[in-house]
N, C-alpha and C. Protein backbone atom coordinates (compact mmCIF):
# COMPACT_ATOMS: atom_id res chain seq x y z
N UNK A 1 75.57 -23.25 -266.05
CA UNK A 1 74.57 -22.70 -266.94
C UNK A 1 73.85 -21.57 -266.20
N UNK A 2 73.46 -20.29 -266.85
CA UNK A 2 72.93 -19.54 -266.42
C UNK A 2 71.76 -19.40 -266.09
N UNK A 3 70.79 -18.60 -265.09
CA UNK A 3 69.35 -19.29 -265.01
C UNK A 3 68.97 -18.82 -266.03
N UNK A 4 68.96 -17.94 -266.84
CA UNK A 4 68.26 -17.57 -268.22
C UNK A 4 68.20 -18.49 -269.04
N UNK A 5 69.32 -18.79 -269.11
CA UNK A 5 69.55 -20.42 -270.14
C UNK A 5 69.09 -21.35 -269.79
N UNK A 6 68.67 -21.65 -268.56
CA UNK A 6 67.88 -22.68 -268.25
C UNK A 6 66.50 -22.54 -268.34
N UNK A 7 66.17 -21.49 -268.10
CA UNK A 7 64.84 -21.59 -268.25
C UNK A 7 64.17 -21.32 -270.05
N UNK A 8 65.02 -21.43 -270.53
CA UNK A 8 64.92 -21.42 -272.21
C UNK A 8 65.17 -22.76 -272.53
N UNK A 9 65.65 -23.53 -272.05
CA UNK A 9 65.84 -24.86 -271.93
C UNK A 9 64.78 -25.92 -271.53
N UNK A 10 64.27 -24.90 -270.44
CA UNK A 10 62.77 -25.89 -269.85
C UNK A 10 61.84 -25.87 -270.78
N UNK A 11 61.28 -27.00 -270.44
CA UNK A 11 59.96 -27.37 -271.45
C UNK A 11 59.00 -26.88 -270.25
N UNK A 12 57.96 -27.06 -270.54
CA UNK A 12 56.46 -27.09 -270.21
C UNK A 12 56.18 -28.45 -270.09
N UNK A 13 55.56 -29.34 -268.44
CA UNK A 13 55.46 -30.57 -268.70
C UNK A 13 54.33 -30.62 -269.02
N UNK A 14 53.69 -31.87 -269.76
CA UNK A 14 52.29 -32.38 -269.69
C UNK A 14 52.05 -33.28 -268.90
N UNK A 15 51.00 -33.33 -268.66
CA UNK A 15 50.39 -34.63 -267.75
C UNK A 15 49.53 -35.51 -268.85
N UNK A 16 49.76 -36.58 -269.09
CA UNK A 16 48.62 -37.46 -269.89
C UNK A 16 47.50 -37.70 -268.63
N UNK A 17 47.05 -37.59 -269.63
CA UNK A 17 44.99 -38.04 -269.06
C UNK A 17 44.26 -39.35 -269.65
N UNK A 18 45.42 -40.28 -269.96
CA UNK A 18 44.89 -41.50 -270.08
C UNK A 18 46.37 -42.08 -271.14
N UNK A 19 46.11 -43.69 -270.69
CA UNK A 19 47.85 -44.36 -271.08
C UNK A 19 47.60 -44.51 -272.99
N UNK A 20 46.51 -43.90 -273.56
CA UNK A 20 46.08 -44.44 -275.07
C UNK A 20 46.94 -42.81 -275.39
N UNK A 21 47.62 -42.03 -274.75
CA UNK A 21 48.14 -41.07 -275.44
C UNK A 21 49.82 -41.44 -275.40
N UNK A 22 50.38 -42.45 -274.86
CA UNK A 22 51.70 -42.73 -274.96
C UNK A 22 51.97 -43.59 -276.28
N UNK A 23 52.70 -42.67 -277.26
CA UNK A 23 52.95 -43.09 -278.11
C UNK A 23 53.66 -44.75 -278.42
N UNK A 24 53.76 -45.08 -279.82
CA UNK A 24 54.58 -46.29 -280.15
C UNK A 24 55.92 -45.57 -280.22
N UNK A 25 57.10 -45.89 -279.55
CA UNK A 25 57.91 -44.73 -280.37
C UNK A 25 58.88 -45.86 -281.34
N UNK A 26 59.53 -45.08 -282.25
CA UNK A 26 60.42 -46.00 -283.33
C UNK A 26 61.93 -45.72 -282.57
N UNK A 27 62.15 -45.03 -281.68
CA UNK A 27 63.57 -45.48 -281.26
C UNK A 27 63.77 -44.78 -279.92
N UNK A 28 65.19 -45.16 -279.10
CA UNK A 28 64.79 -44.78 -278.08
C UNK A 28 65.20 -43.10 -277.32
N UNK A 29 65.75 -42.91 -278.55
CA UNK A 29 66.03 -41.56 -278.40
C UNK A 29 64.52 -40.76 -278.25
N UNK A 30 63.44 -40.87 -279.51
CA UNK A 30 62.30 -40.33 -279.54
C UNK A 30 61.44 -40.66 -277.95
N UNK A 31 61.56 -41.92 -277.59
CA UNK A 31 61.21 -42.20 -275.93
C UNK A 31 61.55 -41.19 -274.93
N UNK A 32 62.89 -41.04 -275.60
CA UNK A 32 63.46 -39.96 -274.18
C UNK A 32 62.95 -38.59 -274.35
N UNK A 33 63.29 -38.25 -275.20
CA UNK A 33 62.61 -36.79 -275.38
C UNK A 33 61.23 -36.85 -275.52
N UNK A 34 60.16 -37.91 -275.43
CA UNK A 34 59.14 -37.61 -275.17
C UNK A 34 58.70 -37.47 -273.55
N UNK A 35 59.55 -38.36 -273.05
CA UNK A 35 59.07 -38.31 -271.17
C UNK A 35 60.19 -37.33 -270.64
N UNK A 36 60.91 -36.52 -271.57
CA UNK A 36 61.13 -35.83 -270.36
C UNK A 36 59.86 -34.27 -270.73
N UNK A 37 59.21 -34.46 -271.63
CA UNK A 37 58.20 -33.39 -271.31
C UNK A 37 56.70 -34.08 -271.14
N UNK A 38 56.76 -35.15 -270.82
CA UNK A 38 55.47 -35.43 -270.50
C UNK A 38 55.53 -36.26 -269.18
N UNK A 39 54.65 -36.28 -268.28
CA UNK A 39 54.35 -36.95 -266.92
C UNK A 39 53.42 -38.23 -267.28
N UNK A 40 53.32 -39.02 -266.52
CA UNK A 40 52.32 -40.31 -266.36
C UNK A 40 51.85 -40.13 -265.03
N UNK A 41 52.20 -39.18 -263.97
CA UNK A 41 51.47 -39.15 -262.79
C UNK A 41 50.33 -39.29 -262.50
N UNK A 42 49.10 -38.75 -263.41
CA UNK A 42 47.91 -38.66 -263.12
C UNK A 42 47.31 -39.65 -263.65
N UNK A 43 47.99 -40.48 -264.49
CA UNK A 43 47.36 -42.15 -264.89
C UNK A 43 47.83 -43.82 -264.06
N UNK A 44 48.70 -43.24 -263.44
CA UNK A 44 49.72 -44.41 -262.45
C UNK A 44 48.75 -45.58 -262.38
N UNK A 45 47.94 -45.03 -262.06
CA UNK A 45 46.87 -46.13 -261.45
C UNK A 45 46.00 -47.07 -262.54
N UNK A 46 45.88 -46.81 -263.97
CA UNK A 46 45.32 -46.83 -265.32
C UNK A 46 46.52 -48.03 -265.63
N UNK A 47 47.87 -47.91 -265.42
CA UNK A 47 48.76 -49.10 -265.76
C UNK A 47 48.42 -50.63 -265.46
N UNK A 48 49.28 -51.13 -265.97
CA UNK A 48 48.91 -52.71 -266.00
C UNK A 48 50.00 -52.89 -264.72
N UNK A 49 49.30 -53.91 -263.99
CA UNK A 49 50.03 -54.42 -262.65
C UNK A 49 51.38 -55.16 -263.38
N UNK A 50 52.94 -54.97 -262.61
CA UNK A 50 53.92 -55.36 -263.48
C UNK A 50 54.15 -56.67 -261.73
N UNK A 51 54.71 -57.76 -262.48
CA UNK A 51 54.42 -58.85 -261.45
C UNK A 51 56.36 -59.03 -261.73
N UNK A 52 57.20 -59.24 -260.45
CA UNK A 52 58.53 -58.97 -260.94
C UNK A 52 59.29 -60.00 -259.38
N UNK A 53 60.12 -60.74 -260.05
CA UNK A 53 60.65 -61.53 -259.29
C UNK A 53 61.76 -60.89 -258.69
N UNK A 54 62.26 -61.62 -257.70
CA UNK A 54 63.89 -60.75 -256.63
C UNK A 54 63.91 -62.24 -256.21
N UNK A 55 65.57 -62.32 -256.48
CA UNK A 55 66.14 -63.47 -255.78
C UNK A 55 66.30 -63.07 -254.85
N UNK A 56 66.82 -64.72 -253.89
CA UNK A 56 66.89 -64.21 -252.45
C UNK A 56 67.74 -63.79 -251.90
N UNK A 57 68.75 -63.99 -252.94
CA UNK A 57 70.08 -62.58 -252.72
C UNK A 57 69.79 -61.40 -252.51
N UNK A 58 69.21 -61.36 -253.55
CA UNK A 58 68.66 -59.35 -253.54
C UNK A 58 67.74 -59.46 -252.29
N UNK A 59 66.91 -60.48 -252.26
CA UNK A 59 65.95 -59.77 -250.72
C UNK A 59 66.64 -59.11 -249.88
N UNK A 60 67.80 -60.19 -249.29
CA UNK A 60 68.68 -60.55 -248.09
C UNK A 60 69.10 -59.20 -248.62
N UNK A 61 69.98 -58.61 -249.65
CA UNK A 61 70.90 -57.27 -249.12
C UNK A 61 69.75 -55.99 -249.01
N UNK A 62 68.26 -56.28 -249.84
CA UNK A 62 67.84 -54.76 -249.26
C UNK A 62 66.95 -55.25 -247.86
N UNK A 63 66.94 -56.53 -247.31
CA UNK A 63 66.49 -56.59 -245.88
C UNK A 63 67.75 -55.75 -244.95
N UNK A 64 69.04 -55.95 -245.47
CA UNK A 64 70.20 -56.18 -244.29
C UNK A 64 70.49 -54.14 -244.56
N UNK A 65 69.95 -53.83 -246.09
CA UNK A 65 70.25 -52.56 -246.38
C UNK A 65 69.01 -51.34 -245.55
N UNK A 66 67.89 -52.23 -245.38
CA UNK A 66 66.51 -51.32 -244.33
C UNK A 66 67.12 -51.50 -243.04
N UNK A 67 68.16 -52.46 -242.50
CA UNK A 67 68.74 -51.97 -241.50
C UNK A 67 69.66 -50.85 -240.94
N UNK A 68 70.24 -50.61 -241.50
CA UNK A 68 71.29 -49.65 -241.53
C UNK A 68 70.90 -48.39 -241.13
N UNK A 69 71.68 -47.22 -240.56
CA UNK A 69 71.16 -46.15 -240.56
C UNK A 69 72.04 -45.54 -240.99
N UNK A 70 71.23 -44.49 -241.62
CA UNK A 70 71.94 -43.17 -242.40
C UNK A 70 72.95 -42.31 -241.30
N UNK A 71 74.37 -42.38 -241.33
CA UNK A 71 75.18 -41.37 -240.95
C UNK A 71 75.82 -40.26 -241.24
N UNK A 72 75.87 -38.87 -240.95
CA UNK A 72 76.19 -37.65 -241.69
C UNK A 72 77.28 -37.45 -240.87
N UNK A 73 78.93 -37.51 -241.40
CA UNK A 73 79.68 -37.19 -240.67
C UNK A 73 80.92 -36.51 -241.90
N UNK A 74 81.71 -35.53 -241.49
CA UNK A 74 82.24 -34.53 -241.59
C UNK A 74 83.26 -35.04 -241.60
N UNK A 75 84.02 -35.18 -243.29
CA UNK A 75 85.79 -35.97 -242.87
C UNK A 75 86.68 -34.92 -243.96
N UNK A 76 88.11 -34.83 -243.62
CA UNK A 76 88.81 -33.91 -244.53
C UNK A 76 88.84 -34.27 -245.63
N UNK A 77 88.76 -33.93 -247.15
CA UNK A 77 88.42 -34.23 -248.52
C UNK A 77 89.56 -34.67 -248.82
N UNK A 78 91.09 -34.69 -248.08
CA UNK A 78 92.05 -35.72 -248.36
C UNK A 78 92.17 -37.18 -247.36
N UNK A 79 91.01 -37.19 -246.74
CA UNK A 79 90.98 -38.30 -246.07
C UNK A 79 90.14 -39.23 -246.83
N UNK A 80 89.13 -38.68 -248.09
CA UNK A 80 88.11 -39.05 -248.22
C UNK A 80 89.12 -39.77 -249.85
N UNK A 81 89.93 -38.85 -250.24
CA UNK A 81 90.88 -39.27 -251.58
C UNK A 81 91.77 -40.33 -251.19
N UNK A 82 92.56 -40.24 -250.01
CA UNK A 82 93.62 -42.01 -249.91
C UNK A 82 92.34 -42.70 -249.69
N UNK A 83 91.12 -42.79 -248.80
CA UNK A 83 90.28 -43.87 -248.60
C UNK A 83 89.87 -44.14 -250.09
N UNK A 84 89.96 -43.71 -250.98
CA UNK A 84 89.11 -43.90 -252.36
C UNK A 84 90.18 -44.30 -253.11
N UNK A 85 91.60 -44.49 -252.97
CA UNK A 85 93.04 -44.86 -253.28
C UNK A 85 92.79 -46.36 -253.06
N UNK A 86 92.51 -46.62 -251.62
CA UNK A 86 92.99 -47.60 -250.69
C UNK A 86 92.21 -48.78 -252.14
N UNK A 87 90.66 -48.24 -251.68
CA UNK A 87 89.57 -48.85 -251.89
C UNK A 87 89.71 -49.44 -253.71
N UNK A 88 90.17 -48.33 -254.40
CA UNK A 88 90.32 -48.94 -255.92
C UNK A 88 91.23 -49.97 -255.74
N UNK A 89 92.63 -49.83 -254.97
CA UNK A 89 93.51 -51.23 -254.74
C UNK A 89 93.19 -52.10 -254.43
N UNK A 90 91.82 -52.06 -253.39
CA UNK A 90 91.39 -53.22 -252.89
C UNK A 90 89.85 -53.97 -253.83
N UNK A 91 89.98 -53.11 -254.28
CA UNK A 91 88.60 -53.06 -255.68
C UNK A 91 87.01 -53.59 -254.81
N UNK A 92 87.38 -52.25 -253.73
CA UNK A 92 85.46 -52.24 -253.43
C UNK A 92 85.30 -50.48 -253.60
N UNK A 93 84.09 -50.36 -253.11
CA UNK A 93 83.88 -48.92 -252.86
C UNK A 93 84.33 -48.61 -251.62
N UNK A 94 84.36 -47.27 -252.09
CA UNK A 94 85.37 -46.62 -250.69
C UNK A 94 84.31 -46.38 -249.47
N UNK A 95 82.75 -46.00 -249.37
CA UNK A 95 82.22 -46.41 -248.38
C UNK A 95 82.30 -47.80 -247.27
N UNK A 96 82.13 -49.37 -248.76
CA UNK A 96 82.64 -50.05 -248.21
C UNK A 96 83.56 -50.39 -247.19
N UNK A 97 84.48 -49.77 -247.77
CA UNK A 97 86.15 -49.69 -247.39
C UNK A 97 86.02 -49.29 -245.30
N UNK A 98 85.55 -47.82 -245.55
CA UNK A 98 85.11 -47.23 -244.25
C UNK A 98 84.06 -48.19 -243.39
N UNK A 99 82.96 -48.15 -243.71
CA UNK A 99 82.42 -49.43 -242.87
C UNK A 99 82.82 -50.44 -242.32
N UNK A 100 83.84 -50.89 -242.91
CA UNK A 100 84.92 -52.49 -242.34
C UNK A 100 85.99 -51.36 -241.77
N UNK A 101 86.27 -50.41 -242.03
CA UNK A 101 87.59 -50.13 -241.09
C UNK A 101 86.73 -49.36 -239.58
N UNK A 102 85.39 -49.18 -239.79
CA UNK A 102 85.01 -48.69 -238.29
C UNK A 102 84.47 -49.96 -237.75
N UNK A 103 83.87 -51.22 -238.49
CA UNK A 103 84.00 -52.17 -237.60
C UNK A 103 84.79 -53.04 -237.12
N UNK A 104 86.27 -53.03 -238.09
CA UNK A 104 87.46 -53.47 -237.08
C UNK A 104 87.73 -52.32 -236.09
N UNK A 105 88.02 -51.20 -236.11
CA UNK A 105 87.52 -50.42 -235.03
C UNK A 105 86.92 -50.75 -233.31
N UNK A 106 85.64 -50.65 -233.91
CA UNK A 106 84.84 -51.08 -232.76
C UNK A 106 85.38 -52.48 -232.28
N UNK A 107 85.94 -53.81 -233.39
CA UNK A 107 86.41 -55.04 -232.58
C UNK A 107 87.25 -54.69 -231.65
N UNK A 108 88.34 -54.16 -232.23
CA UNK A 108 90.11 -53.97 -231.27
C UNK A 108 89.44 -53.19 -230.53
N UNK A 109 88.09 -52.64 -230.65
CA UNK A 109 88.31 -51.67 -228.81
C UNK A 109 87.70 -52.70 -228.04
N UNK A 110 86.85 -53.41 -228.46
CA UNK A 110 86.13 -54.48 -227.34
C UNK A 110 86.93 -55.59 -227.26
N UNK A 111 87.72 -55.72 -227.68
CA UNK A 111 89.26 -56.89 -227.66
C UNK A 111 89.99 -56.27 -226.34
N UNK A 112 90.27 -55.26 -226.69
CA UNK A 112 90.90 -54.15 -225.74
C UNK A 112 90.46 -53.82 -224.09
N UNK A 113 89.22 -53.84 -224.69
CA UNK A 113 87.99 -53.76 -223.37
C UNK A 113 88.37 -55.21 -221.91
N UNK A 114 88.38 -56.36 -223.00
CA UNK A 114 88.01 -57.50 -222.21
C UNK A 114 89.30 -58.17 -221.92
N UNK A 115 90.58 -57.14 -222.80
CA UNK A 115 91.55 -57.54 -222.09
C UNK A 115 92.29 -56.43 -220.37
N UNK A 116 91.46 -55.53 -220.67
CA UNK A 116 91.69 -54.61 -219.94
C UNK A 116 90.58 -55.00 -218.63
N UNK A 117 89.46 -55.47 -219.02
CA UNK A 117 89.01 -55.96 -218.11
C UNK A 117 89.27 -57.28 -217.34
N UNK A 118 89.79 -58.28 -217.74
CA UNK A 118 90.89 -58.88 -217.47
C UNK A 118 91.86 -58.92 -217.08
N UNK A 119 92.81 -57.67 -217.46
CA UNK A 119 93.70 -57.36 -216.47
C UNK A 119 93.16 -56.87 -214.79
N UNK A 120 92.32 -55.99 -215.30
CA UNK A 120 91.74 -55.37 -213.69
C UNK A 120 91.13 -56.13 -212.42
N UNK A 121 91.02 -57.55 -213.38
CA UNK A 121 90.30 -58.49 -212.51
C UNK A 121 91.54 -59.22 -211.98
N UNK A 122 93.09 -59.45 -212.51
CA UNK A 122 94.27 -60.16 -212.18
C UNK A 122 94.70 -59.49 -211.04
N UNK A 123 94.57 -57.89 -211.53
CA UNK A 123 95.14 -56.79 -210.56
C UNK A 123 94.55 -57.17 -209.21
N UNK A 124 93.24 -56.99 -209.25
CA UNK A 124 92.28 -57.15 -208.16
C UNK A 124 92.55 -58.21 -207.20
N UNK A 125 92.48 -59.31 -207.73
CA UNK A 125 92.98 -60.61 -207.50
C UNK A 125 94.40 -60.22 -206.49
N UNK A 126 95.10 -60.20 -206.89
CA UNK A 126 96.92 -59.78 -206.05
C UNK A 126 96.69 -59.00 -205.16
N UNK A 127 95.65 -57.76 -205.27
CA UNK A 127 95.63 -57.54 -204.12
C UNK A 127 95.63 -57.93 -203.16
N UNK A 128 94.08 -58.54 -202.94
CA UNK A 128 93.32 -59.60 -202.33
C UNK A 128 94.74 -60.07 -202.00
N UNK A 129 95.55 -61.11 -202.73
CA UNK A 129 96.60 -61.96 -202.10
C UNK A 129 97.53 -61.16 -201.46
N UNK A 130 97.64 -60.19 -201.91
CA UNK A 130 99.15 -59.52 -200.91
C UNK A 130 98.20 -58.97 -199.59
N UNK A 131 96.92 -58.49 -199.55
CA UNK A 131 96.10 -58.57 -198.26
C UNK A 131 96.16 -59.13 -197.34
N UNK A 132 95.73 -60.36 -197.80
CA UNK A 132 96.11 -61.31 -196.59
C UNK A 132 97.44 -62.21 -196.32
N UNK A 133 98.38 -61.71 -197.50
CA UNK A 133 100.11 -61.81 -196.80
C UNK A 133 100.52 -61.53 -195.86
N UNK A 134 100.01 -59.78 -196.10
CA UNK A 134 100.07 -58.72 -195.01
C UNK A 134 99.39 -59.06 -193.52
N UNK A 135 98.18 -59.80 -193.53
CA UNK A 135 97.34 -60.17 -192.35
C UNK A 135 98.12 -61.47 -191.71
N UNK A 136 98.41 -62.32 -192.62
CA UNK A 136 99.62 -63.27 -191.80
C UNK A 136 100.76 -62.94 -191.44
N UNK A 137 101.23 -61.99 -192.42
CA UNK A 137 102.36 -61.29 -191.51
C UNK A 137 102.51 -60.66 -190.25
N UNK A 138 101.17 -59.96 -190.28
CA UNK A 138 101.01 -58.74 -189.20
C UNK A 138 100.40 -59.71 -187.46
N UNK A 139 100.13 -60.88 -187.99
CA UNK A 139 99.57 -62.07 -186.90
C UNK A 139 100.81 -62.72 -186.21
N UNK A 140 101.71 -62.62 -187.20
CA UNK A 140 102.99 -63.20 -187.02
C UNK A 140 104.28 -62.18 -186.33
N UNK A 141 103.98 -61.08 -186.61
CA UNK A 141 105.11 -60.25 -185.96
C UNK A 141 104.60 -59.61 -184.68
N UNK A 142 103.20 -59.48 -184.68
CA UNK A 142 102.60 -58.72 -183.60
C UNK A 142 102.20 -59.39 -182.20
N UNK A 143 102.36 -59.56 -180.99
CA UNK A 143 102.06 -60.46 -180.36
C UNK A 143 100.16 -60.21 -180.12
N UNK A 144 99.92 -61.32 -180.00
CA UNK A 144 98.48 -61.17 -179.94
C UNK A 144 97.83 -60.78 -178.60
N UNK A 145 96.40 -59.91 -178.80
CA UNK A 145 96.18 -58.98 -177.45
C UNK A 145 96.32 -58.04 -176.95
């Protein structure tokens, strides 16, 4: 749309100056087109307190969701289409999808880690033993003194 056309399009908002000017409306079409040219900002406070329950499902995912941090990262737009392939086959969202494939990720490298550190400690180990092979050997062929 062109900006000319848009701005022939814009309304003029109002602000109500008290909640006795929000109409009854008879349907909800007339609702909509009334708030999108009118504001309630300057009465917010004039509303009736709304008292609203959350199971403890919902707590738990927006507690576990204030954890999280926002990441901005840069992926090719056909990497972003098979992940969104994968994800309808597997019927989650394709963010989903990515989140479990960078934390199997991160597992197999710390799997990786502690087998690698494990090895280095076997390695280490043999040394040590062929060390002192070498020191009984070298006691044994060398005359002493």
């Amino acid at each position: 749309m062109k900006e000319r056309e848009r701005k022939k399009t814009r309304r003029r908002m109002k602000y109500l100056e008290s909640v006795e000017e929000i109409p009854d409306f008879k349907s909800e079409e007339e609702e909509i087109e009334f708030w999108e040219t009118h504001s309630m900002v300057d009465i917010l406070n004039e509303l009736p307190e709304v008292k609203v329950e959350i199971s403890g499902e919902l707590k738990k995912r927006i507690e576990d969701h204030k954890k999280k941090k926002l990441l901005t990262l840069r992926l090719d737009p056909a990497q972003i289409d098979k992940a969104k392939e994968i994800a309808i086959k597997k019927g989650i969202g394709y963010l989903t999808l990515m989140r479990n494939w960078i934390q199997q990720g991160i597992e197999r490298e710390l799997e990786n880690q502690v087998d690698i550190n494990s090895s280095m400690q076997s390695l280490n180990e043999g040394i040590e033993r062929i060390k002192e092979e070498l020191e009984t050997l070298k006691m044994q062929i060398l005359p002493s003194g």
